[in-house]
N, C-alpha and C. Protein backbone atom coordinates (compact mmCIF):
# COMPACT_ATOMS: atom_id res chain seq x y z
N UNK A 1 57.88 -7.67 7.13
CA UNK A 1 56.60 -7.24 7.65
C UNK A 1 55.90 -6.30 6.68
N UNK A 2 57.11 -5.39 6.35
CA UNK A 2 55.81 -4.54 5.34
C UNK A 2 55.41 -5.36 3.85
N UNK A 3 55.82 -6.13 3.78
CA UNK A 3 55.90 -7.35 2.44
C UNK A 3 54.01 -7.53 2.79
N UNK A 4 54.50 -7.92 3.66
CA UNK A 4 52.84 -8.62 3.97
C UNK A 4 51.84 -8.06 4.70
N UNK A 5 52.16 -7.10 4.66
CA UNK A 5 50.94 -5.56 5.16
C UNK A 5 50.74 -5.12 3.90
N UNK A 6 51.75 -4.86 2.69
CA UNK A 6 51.00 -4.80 1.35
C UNK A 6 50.15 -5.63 0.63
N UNK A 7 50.73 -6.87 1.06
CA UNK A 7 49.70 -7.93 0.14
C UNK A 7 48.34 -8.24 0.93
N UNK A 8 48.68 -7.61 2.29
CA UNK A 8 47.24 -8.21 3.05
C UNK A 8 46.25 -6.64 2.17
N UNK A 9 46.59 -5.75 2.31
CA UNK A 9 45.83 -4.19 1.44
C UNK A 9 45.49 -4.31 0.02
N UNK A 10 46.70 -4.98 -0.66
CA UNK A 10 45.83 -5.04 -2.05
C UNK A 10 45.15 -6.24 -2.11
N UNK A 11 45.23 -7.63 -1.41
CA UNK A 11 43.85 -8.32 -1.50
C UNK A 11 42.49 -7.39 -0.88
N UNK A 12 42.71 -6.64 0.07
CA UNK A 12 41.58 -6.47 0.42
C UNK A 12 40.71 -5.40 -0.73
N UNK A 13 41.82 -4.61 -1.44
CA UNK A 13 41.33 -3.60 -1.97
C UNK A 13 40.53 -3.98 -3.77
N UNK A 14 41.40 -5.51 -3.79
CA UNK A 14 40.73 -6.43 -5.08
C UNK A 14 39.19 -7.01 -4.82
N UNK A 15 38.83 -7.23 -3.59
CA UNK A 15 37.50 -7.86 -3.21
C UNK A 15 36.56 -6.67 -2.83
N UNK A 16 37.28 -5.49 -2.85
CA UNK A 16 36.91 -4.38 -2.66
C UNK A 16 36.12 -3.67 -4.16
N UNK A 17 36.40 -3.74 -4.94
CA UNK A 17 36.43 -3.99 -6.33
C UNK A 17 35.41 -4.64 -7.09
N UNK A 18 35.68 -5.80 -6.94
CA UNK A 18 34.32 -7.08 -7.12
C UNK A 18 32.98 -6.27 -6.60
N UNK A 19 33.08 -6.12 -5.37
CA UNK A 19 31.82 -5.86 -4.55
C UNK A 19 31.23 -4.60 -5.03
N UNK A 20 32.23 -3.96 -5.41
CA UNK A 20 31.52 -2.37 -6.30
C UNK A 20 30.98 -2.81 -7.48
N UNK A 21 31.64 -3.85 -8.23
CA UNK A 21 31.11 -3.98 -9.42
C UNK A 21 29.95 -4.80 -9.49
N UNK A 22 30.01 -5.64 -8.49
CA UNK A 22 28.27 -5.94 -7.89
C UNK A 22 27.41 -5.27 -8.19
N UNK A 23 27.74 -4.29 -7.46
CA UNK A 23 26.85 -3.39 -6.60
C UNK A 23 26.34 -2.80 -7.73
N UNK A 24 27.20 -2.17 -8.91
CA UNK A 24 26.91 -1.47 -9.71
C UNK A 24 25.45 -2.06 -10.67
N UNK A 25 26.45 -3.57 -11.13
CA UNK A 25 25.59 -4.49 -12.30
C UNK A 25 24.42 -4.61 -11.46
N UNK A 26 23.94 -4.73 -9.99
CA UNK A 26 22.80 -4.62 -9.14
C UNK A 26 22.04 -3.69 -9.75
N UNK A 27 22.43 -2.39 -9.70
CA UNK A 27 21.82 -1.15 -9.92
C UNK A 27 21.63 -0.91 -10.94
N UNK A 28 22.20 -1.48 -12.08
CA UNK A 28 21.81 -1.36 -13.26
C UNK A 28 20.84 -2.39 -13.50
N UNK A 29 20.67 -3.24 -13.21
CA UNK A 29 19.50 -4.15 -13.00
C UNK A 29 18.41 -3.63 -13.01
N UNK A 30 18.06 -3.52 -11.22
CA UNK A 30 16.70 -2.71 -10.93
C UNK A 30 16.96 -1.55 -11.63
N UNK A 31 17.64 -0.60 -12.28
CA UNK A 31 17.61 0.23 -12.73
C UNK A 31 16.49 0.24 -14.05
N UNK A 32 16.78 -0.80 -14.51
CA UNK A 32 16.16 -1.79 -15.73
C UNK A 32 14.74 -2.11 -15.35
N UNK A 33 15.18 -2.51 -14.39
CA UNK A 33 13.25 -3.60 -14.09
C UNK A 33 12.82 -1.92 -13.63
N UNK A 34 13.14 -0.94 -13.36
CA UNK A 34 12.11 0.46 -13.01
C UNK A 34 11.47 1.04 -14.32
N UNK A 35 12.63 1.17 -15.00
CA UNK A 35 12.09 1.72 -16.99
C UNK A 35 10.50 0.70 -17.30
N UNK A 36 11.03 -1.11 -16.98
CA UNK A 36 10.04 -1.80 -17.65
C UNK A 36 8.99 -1.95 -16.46
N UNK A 37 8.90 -0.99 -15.58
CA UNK A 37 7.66 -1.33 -14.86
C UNK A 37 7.16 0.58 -15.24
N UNK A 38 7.80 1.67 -15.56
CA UNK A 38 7.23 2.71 -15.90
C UNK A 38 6.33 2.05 -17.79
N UNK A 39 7.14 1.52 -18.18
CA UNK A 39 6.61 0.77 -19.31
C UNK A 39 5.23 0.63 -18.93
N UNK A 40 5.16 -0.41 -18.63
CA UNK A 40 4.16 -1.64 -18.11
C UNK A 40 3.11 -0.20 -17.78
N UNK A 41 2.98 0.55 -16.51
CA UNK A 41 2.37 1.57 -16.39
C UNK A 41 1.45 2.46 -17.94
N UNK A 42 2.66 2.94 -18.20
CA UNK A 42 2.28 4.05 -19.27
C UNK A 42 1.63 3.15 -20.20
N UNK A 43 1.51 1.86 -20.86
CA UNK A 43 0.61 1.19 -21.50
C UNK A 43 -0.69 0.57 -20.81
N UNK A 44 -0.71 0.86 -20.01
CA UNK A 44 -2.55 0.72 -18.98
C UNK A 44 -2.79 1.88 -19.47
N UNK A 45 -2.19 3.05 -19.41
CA UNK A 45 -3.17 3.90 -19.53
C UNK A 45 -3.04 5.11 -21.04
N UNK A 46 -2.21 4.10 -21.98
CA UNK A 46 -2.75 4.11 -23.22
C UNK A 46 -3.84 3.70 -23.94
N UNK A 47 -4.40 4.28 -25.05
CA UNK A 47 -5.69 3.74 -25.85
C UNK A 47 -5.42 2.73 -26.73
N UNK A 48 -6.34 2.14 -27.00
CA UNK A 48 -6.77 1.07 -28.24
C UNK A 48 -6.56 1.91 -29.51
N UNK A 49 -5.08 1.37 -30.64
CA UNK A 49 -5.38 1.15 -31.07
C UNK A 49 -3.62 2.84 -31.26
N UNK A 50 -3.05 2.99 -30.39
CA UNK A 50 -2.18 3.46 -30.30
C UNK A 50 -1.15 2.92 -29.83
N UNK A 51 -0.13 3.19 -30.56
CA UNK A 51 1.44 2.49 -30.80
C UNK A 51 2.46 2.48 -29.17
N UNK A 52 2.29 1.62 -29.10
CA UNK A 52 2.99 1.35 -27.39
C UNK A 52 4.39 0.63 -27.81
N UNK A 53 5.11 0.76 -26.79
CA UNK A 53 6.05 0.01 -26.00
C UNK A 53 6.10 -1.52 -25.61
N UNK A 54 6.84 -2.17 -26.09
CA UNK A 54 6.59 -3.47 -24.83
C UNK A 54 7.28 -3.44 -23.58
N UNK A 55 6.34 -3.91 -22.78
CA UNK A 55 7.00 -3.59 -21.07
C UNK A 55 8.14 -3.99 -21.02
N UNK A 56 8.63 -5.31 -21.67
CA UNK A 56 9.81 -6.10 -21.30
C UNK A 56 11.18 -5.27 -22.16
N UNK A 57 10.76 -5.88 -23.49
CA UNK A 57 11.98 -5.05 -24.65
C UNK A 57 11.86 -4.29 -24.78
N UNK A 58 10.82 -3.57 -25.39
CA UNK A 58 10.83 -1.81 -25.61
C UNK A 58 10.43 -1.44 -26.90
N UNK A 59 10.05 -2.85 -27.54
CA UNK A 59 9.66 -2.77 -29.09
C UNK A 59 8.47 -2.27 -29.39
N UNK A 60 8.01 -1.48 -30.49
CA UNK A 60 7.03 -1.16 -30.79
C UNK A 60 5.51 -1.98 -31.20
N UNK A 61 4.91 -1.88 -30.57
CA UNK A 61 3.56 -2.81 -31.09
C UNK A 61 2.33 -2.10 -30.86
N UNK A 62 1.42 -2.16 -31.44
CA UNK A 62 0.32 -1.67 -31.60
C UNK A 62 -0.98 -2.10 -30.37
N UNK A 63 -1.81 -1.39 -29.59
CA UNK A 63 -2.13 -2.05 -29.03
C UNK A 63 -3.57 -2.65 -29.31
N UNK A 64 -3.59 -3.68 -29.42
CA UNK A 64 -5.27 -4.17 -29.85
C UNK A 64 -6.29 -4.44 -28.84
N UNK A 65 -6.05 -4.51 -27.58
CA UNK A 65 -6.92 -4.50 -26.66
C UNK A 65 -6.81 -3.52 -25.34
N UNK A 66 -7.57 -3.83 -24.54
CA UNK A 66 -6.87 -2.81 -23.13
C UNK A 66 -5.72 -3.46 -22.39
N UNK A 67 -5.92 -5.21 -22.77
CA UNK A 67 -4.36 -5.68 -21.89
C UNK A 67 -3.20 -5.81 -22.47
N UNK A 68 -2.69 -5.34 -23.56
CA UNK A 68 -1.88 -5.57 -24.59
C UNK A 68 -0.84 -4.98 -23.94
N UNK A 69 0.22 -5.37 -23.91
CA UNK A 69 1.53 -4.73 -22.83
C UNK A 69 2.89 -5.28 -23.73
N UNK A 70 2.74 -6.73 -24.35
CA UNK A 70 3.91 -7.30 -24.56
C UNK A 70 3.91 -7.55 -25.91
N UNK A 71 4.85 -8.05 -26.47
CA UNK A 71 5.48 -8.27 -27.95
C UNK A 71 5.11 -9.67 -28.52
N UNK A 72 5.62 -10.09 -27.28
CA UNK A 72 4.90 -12.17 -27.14
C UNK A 72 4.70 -12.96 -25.92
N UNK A 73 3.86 -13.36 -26.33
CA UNK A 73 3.33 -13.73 -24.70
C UNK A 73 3.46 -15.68 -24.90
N UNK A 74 3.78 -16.33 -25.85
CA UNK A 74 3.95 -17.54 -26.13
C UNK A 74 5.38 -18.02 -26.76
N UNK A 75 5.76 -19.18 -26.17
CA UNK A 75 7.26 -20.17 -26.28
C UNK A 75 7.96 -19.50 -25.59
N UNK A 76 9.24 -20.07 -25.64
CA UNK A 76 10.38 -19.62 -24.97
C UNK A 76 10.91 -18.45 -25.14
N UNK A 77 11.11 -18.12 -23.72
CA UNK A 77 11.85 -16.95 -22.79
C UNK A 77 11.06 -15.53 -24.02
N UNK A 78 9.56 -15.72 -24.01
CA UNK A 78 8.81 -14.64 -24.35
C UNK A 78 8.34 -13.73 -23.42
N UNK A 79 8.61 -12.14 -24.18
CA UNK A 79 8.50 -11.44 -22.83
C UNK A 79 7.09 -10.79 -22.46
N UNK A 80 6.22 -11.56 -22.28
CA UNK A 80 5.79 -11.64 -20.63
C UNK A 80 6.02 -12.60 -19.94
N UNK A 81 6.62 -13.54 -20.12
CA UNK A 81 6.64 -14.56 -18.99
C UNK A 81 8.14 -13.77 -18.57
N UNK A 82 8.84 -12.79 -19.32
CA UNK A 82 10.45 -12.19 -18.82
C UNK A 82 10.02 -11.81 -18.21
N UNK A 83 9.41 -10.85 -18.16
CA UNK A 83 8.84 -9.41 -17.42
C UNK A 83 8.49 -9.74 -16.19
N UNK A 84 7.47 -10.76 -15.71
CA UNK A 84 6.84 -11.20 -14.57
C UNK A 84 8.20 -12.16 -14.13
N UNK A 85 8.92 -12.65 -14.45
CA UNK A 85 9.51 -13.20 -13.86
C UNK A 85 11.07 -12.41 -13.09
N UNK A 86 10.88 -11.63 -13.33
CA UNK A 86 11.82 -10.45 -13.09
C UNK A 86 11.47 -9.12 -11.90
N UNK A 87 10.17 -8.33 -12.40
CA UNK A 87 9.36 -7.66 -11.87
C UNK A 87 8.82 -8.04 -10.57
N UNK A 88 8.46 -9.46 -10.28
CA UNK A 88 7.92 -9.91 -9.29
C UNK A 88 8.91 -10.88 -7.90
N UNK A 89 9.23 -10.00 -7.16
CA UNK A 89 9.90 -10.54 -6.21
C UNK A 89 9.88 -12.63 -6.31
N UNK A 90 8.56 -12.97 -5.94
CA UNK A 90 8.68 -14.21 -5.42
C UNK A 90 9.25 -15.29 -7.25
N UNK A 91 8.37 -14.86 -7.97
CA UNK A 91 9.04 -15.29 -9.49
C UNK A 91 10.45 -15.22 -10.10
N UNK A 92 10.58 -13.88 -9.45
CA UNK A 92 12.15 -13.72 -10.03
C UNK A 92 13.16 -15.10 -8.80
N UNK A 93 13.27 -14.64 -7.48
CA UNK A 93 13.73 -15.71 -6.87
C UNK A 93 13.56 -17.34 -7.62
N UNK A 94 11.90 -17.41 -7.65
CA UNK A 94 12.11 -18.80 -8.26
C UNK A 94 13.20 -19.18 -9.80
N UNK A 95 12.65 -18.02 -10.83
CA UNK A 95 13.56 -18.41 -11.88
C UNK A 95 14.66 -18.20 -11.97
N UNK A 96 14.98 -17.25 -10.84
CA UNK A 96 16.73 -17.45 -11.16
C UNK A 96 16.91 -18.57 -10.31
N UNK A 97 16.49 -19.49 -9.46
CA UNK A 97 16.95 -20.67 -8.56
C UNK A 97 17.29 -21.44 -9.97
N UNK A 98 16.10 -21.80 -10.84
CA UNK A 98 16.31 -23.03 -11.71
C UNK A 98 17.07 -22.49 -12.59
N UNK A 99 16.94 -21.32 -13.40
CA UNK A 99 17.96 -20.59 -14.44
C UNK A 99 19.32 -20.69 -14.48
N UNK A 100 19.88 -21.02 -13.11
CA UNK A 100 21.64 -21.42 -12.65
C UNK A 100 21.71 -21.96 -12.11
């Protein structure tokens, strides 16, 4: 009996485990999408023609207009189509459906 009162505790305490480390890589996530939406912010209400951030990566680019936010906005997995697809509840659902 106690054979299998231990093994029933350490399975539970292994799935116990998993679920923290969820939880964590969760939080480090949105932790992520909060930086690139303070991003996204603080470059609206930068000037033309001063050295910004990109919302998504974090790379430096210059900004040439008032909507200038991103690094690349054309071909594949360029980040603004990352950014919005992440940032935005109903987008992110969709691309992670097809993404896996």
């Amino acid at each position: 009996m106690m054979g299998e009162e231990a093994d029933y505790l350490e399975s539970q305490c292994d799935g116990g485990a998993e679920r923290d480390m969820r939880e964590l890589e969760q939080r480090a996530y949105y932790d992520g999408l909060n930086k690139k939406e303070a991003r996204y912010r603080d470059n609206k209400r930068s000037e033309i023609g001063t050295t910004i951030r990109c919302a998504n990566c974090g790379g430096r680019i210059l900004k040439k207009s008032y909507q200038t936010q991103f690094c690349s906005n054309s071909g594949k997995g360029n980040c603004k189509d990352t950014y919005w697809n992440n940032v935005s509840d109903r987008r992110r659902d969709r691309s992670h459906r097809f993404s896996h």
